[in-house]
Protein backbone atom coordinates (compact mmCIF):
# COMPACT_ATOMS: atom_id res chain seq x y z
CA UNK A 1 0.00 0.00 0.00
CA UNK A 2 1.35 3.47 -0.81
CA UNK A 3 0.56 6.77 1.29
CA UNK A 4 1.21 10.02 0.48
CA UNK A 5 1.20 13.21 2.67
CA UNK A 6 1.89 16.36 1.76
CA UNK A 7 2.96 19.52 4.62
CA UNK A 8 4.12 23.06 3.76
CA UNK A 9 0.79 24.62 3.27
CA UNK A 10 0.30 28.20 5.07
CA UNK A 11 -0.80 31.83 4.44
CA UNK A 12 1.70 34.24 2.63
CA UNK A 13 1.69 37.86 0.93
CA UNK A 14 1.76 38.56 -2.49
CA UNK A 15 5.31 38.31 -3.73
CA UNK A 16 6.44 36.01 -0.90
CA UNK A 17 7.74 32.11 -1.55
CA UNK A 18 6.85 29.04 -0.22
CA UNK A 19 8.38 25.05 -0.86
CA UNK A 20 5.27 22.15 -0.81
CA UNK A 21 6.56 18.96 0.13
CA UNK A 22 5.35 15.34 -0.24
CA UNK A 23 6.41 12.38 1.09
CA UNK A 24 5.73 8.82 -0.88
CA UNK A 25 5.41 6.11 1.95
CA UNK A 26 5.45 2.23 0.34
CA UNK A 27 6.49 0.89 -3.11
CA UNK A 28 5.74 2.96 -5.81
CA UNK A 29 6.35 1.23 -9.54
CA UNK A 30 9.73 2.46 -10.35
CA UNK A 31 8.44 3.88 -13.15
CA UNK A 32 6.40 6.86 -11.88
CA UNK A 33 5.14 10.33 -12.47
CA UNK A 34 5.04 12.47 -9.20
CA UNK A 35 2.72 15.43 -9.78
CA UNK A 36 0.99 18.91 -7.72
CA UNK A 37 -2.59 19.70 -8.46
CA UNK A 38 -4.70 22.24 -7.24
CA UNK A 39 -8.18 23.29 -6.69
CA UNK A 40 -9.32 26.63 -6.09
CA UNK A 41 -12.35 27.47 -4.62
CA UNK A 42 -15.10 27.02 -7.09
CA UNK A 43 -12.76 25.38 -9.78
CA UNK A 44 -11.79 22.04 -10.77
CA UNK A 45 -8.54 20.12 -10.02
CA UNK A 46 -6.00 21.44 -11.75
CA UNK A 47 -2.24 19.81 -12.75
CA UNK A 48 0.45 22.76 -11.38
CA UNK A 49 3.85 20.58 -12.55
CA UNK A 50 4.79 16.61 -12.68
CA UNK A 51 8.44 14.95 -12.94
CA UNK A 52 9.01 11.43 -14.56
CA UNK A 53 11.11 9.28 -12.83
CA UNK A 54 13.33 10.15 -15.84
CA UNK A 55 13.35 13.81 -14.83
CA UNK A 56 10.95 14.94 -17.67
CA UNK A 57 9.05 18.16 -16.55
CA UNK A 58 5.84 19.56 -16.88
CA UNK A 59 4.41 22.80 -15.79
CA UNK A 60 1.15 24.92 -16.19
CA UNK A 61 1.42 27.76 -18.10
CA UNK A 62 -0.10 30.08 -14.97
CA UNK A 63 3.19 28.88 -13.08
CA UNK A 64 5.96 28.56 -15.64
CA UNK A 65 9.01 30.69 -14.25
CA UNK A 66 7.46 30.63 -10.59
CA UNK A 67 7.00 27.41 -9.59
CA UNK A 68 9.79 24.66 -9.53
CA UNK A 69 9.16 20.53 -8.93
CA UNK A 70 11.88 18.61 -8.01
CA UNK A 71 12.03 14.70 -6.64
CA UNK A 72 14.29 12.72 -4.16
CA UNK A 73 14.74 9.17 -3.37
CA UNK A 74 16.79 8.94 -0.34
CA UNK A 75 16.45 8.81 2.57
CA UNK A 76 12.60 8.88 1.36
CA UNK A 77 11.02 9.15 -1.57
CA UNK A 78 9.68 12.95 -2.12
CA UNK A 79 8.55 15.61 -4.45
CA UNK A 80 8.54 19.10 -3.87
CA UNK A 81 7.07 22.03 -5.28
CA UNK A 82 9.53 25.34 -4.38
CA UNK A 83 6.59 28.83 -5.43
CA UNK A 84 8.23 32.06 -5.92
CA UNK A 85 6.47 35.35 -7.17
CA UNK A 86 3.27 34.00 -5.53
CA UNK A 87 -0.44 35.90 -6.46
CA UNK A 88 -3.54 35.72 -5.01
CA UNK A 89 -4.81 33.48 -7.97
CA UNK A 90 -2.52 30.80 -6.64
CA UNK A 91 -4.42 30.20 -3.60
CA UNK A 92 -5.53 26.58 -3.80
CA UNK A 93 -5.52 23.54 -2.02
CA UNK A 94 -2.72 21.70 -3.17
CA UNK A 95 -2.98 18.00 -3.73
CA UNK A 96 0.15 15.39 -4.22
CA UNK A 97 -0.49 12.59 -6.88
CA UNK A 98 1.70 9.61 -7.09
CA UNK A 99 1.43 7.21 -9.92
CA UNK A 100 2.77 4.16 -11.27
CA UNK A 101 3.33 4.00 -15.07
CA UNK A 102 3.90 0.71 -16.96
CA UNK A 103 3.97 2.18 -20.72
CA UNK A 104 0.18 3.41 -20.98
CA UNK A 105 -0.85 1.08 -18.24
CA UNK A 106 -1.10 2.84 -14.65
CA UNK A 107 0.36 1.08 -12.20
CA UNK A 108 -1.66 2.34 -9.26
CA UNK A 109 -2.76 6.04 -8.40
CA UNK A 110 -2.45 8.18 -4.99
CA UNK A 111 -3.61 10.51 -3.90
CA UNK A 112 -2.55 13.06 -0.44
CA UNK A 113 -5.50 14.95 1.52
CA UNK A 114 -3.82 17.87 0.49
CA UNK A 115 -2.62 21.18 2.07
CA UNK A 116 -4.15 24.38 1.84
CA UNK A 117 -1.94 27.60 0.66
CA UNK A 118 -3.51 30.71 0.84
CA UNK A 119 -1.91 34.14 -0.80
CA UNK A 120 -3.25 37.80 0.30
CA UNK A 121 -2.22 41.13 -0.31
């Protein structure tokens, strides 16, 4: 079984930074994507940035240049999201996903309870 928990969430100002972390507890496939989503208020789930476990990235256009992902393995395995430049707009709950990829064949799915970040003026 695989748990993930995410920690990191907090109120900040406008301009300020702020580093998400998640920590993947069990054995993920080895062949993974580790991703941030968030959902605003009102809004549907959105992906904010993944990493392949062959260090491709992905980011959403609303966060390119702001918002970094990065991944470790040891001690734990863990993926962080480091947000610079932060806005309003980017207040979200922030949800980890962990998931297992065997070509086009997931190779089970996880998800955190998330952590709420909240950006005011």
């Amino acid at each position: 079984q695989v748990y993930v928990r995410e920690s990191g969430g907090t109120s900040v100002q406008v301009g300020g930074s702020l580093k998400l972390s998640c920590t993947i507890y069990g054995d993920l496939f080895s062949s993974n994507v580790m991703a941030w989503y968030r959902q605003a208020q009102g809004k549907e789930r959105e992906l904010v940035a993944s990493m392949t476990s062959g260090g491709y990235e992905n980011y959403a256009d609303s966060v390119k240049g702001r918002f970094s992902i990065s991944r470790q393995s040891v001690p734990m395995k863990a993926v962080h999201l480091e947000m610079n430049n932060l806005k309003p707009e980017d207040t979200a709950v922030y949800y980890c996903n962990a998931k297992g990829t065997n070509g086009r064949v997931t190779v089970g799915d996880y998800w955190g309870k998330g952590t709420l970040v909240t950006v005011s003026s």
